[in-house]
Every structure is written in C-alpha cells, then in structure tokens.
C-alpha atoms as a PDB file:
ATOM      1  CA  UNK A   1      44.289 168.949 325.182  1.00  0.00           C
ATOM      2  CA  UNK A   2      44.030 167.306 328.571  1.00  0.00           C
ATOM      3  CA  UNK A   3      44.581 163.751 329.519  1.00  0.00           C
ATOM      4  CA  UNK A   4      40.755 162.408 330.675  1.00  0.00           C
ATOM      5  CA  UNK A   5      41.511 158.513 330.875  1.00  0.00           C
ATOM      6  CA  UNK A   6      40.229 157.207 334.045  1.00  0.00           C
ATOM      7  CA  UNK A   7      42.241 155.664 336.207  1.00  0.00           C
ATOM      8  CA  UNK A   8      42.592 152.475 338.490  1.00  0.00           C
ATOM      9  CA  UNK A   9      40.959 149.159 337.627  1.00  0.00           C
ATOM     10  CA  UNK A  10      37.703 147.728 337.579  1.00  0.00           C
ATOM     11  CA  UNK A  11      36.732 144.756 340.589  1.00  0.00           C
ATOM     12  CA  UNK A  12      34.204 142.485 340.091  1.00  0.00           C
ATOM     13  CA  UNK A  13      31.443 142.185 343.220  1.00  0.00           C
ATOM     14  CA  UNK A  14      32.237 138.615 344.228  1.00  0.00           C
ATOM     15  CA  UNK A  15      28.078 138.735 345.755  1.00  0.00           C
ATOM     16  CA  UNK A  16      26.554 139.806 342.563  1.00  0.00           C
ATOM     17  CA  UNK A  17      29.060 140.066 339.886  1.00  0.00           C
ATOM     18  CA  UNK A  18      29.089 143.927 338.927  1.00  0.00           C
ATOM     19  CA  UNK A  19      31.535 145.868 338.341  1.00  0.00           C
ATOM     20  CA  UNK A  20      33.046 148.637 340.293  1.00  0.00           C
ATOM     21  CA  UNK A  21      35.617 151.181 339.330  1.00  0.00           C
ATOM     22  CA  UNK A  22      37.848 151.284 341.783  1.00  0.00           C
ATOM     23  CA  UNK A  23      40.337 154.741 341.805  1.00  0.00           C
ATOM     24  CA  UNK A  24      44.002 154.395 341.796  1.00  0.00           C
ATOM     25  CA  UNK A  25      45.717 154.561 345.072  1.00  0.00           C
ATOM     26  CA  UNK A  26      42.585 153.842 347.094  1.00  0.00           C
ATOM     27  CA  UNK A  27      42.271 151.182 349.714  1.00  0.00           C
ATOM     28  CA  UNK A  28      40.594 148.407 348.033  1.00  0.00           C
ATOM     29  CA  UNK A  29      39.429 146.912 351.754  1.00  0.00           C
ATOM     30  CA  UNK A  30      37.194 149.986 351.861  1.00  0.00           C
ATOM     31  CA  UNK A  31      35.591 150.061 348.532  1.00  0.00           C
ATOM     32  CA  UNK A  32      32.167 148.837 348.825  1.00  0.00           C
ATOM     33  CA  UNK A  33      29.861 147.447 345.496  1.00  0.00           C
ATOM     34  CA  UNK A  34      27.726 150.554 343.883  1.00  0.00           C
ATOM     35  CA  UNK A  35      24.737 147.697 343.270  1.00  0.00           C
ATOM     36  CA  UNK A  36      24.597 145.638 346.470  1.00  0.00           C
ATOM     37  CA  UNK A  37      26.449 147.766 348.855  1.00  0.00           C
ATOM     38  CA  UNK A  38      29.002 144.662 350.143  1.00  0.00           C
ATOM     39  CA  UNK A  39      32.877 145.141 350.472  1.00  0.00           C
ATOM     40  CA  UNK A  40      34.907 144.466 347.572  1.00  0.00           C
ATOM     41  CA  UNK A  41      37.902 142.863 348.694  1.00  0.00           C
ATOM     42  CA  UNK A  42      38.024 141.263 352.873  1.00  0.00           C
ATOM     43  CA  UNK A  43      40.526 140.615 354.943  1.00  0.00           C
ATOM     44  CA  UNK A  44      39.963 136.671 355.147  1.00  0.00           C
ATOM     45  CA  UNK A  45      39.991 135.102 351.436  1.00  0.00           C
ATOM     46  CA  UNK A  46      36.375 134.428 349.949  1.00  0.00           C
ATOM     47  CA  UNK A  47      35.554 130.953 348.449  1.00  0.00           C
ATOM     48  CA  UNK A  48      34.789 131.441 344.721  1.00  0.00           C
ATOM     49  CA  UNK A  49      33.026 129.365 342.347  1.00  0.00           C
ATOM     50  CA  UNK A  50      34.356 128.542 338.701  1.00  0.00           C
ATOM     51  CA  UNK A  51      31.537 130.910 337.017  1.00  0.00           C
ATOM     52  CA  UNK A  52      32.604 133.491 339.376  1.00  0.00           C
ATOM     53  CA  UNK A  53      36.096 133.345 338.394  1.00  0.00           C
ATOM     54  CA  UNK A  54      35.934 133.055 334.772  1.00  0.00           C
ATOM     55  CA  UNK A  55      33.923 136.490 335.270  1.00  0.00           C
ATOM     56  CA  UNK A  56      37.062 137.645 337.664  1.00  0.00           C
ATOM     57  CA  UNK A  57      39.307 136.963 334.730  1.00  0.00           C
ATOM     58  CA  UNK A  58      37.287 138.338 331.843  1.00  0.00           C
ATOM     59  CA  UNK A  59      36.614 141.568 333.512  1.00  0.00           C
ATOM     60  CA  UNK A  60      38.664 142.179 336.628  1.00  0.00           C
ATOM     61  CA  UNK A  61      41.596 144.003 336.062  1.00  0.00           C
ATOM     62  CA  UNK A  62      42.404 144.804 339.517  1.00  0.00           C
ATOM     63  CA  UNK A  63      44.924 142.718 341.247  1.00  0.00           C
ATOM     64  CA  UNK A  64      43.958 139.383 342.820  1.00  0.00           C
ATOM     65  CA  UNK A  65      45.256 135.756 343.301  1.00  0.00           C
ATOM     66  CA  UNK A  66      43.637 132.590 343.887  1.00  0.00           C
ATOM     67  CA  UNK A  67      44.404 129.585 345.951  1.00  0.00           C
ATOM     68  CA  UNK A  68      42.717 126.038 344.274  1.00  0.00           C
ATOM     69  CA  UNK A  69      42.858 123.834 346.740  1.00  0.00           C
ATOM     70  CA  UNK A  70      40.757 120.428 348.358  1.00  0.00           C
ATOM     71  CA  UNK A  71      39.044 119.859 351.376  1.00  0.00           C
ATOM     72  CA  UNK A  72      41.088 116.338 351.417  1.00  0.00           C
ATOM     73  CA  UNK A  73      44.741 117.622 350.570  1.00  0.00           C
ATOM     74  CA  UNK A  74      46.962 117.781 353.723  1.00  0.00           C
ATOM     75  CA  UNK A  75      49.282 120.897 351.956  1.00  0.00           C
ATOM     76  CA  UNK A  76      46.562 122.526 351.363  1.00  0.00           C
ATOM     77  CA  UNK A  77      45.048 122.588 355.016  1.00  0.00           C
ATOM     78  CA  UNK A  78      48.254 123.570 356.060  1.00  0.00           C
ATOM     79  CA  UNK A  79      49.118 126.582 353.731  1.00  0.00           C
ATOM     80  CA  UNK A  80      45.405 128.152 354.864  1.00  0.00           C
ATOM     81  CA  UNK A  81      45.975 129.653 357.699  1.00  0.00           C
ATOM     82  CA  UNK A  82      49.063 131.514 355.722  1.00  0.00           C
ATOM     83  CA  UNK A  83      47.081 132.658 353.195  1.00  0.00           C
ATOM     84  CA  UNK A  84      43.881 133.994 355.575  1.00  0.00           C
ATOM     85  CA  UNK A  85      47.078 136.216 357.363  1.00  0.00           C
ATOM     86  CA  UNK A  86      48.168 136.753 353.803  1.00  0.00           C
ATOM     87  CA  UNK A  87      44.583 138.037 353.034  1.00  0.00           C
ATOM     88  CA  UNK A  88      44.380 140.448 355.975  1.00  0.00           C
ATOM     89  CA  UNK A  89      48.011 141.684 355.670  1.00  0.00           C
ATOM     90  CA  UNK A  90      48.044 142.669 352.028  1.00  0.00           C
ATOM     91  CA  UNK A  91      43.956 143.268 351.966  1.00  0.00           C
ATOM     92  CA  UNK A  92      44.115 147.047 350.532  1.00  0.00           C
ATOM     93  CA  UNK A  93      46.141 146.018 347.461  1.00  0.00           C
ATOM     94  CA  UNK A  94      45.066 142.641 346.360  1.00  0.00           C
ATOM     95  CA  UNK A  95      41.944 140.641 346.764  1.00  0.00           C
ATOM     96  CA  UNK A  96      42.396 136.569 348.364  1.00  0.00           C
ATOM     97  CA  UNK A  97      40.650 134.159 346.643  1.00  0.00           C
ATOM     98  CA  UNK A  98      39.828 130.401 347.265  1.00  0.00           C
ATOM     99  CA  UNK A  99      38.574 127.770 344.511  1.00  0.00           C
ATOM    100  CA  UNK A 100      37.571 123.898 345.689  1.00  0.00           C
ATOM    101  CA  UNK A 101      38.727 122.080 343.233  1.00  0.00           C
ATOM    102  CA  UNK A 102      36.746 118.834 344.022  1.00  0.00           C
ATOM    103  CA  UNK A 103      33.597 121.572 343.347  1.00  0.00           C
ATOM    104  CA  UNK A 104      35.146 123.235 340.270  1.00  0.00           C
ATOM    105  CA  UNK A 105      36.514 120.326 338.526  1.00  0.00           C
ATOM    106  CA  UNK A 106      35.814 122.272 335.001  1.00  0.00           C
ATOM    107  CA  UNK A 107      37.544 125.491 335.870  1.00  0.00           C
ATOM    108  CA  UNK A 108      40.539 124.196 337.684  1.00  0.00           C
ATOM    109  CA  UNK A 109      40.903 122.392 334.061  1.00  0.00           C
ATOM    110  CA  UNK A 110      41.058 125.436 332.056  1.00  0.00           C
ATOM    111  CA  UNK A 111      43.511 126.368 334.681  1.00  0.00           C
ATOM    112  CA  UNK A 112      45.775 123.310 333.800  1.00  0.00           C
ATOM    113  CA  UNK A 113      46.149 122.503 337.245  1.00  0.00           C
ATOM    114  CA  UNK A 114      48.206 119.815 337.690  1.00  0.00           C
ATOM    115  CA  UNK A 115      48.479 119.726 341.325  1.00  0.00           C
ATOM    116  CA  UNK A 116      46.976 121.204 344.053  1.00  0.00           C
ATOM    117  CA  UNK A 117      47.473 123.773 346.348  1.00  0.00           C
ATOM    118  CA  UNK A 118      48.680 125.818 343.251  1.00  0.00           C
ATOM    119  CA  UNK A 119      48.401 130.142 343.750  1.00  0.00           C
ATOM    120  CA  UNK A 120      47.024 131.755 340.673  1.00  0.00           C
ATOM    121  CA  UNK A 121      47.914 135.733 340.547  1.00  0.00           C
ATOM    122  CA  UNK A 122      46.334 138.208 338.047  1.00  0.00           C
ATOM    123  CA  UNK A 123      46.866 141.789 337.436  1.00  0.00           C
ATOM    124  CA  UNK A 124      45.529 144.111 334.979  1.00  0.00           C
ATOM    125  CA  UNK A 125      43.482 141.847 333.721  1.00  0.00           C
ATOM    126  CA  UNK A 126      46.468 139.480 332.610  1.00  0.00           C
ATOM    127  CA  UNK A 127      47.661 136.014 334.534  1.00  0.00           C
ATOM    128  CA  UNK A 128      51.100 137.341 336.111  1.00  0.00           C
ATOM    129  CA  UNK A 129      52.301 134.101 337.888  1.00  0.00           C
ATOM    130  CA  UNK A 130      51.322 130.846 339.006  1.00  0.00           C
ATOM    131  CA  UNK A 131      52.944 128.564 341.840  1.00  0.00           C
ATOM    132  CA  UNK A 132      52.399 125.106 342.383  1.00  0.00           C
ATOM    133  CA  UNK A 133      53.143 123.768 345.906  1.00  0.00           C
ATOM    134  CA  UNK A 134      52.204 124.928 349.605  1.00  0.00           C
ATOM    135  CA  UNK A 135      53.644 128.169 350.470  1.00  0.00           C
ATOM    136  CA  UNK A 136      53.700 129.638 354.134  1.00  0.00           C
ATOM    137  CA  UNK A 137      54.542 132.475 356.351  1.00  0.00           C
ATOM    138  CA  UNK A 138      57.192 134.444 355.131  1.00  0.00           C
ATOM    139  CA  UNK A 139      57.872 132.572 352.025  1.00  0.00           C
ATOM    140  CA  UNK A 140      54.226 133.311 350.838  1.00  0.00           C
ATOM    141  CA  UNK A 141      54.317 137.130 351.981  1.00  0.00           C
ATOM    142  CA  UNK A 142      57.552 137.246 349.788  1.00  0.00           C
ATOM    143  CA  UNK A 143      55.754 135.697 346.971  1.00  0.00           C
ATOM    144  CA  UNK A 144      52.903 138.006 346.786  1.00  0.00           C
ATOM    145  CA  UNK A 145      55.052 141.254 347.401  1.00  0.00           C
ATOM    146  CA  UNK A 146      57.583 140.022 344.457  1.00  0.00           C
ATOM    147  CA  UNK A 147      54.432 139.078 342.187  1.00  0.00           C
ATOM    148  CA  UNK A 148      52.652 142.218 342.722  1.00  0.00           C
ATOM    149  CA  UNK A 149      55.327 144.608 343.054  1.00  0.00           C
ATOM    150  CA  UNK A 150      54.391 145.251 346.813  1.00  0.00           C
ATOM    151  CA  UNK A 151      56.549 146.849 349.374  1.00  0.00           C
ATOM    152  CA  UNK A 152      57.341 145.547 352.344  1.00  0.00           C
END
C-alpha cells in the first residue's frame, strides 16, 4: 500500500477567500490563487478584516501571524516598519497580517486582546503564540523564527 496523503497546507486568498493548496516546501511568495489569479502571501503585510480572519483561522492551516494594532497607538506606529521588513524577510514561509482594531472591535474581542500592538501566530491551523507589546528589529525576527521553527 502506498502513502497518498497530500501534503502542505491549505491558504486562504485574502482577495476572495478560496482556498489554495499550497505543496510542502514551496515558496509561498510565489503561489498565486487558482480562482482570482492574485499572490497568496506579499512581501509587505496585508490589512485584514475580522470576517476575513475568522475565515483565516477556520480554514488556513498554513502558517501566518497577525499584528492588531490602531491607527492612534504610538507602539504600534513604531513596531510597523519592523514588521513590513519582517513581512518581506520571512515572506516564503509565513504570511504578515494586519487587523485595525478600532475597525474590528468584534474580532479583536474573540481574540481577548487586552492591549494593543499584540502579534497573533497560527500554524497548522492551531493558535501557536501570542505576544502582547511592540516588538522590533531583531527582537521581532527572533520571535517569528523561534515561533515558527525558522532558521536563521
């Protein structure tokens, strides 16, 4: 008997919500949606809103985190331009997310934020860690390569 299970995870088009098998051990900066034709996963992180990511977590199960932030929180202005590099950097391995929290007062909720910028990080399909608190340059590269298993 051979093994036939498919490999790889599953990414939800963040235009029009499909999903897309994505293979193991491909570059998930070049994958592109089967239905609309736009890249899965950027280099700069895409703004998200709470429908969109409750989708993301009930059928994603490739890797991904998410920054919830405000337009009005100093922190939060200043981790950004971290977590665009952060985005382009680790952009074949993990997709960057962004959630406005003044916009998405519901879904931060269900989140249990508390305070904001907070990073949210899910992997096959399950919530893997969750950081409260601006994180920048190398602190937040070491963060995402510890919580994803990354290399260097």
């Amino acid at each position: 008997m051979t093994d036939t299970a498919v490999t790889g995870s599953v990414a939800i088009c963040t235009h029009c919500g499909t999903p897309n098998r994505v293979a193991a051990g491909k570059a998930l900066s070049a994958g592109k949606c089967g239905k609309c034709g736009e890249p899965l996963a950027t280099h700069e992180p895409v703004d998200i809103s709470g429908d969109m990511l409750q989708r993301l977590i009930e059928r994603d199960t490739g890797a991904f985190v998410l920054d919830v932030w405000a337009p009005w929180c100093g922190p939060c202005r200043m981790m950004a331009p971290s977590y665009a590099q952060a985005a382009g950097r680790f952009a074949d391995q993990v997709r960057f997310f962004k959630l406005n929290s003044d916009q998405n007062q519901e879904a931060a909720g269900r989140l249990g934020i508390r305070g904001i910028p907070t990073l949210i990080a899910w992997n096959k399909g399950e919530l893997i860690a969750k950081q409260a608190g601006a994180q920048t340059g190398d602190g937040l590269n070491r963060w995402i390569q510890s919580t994803f298993r990354l290399s260097a």
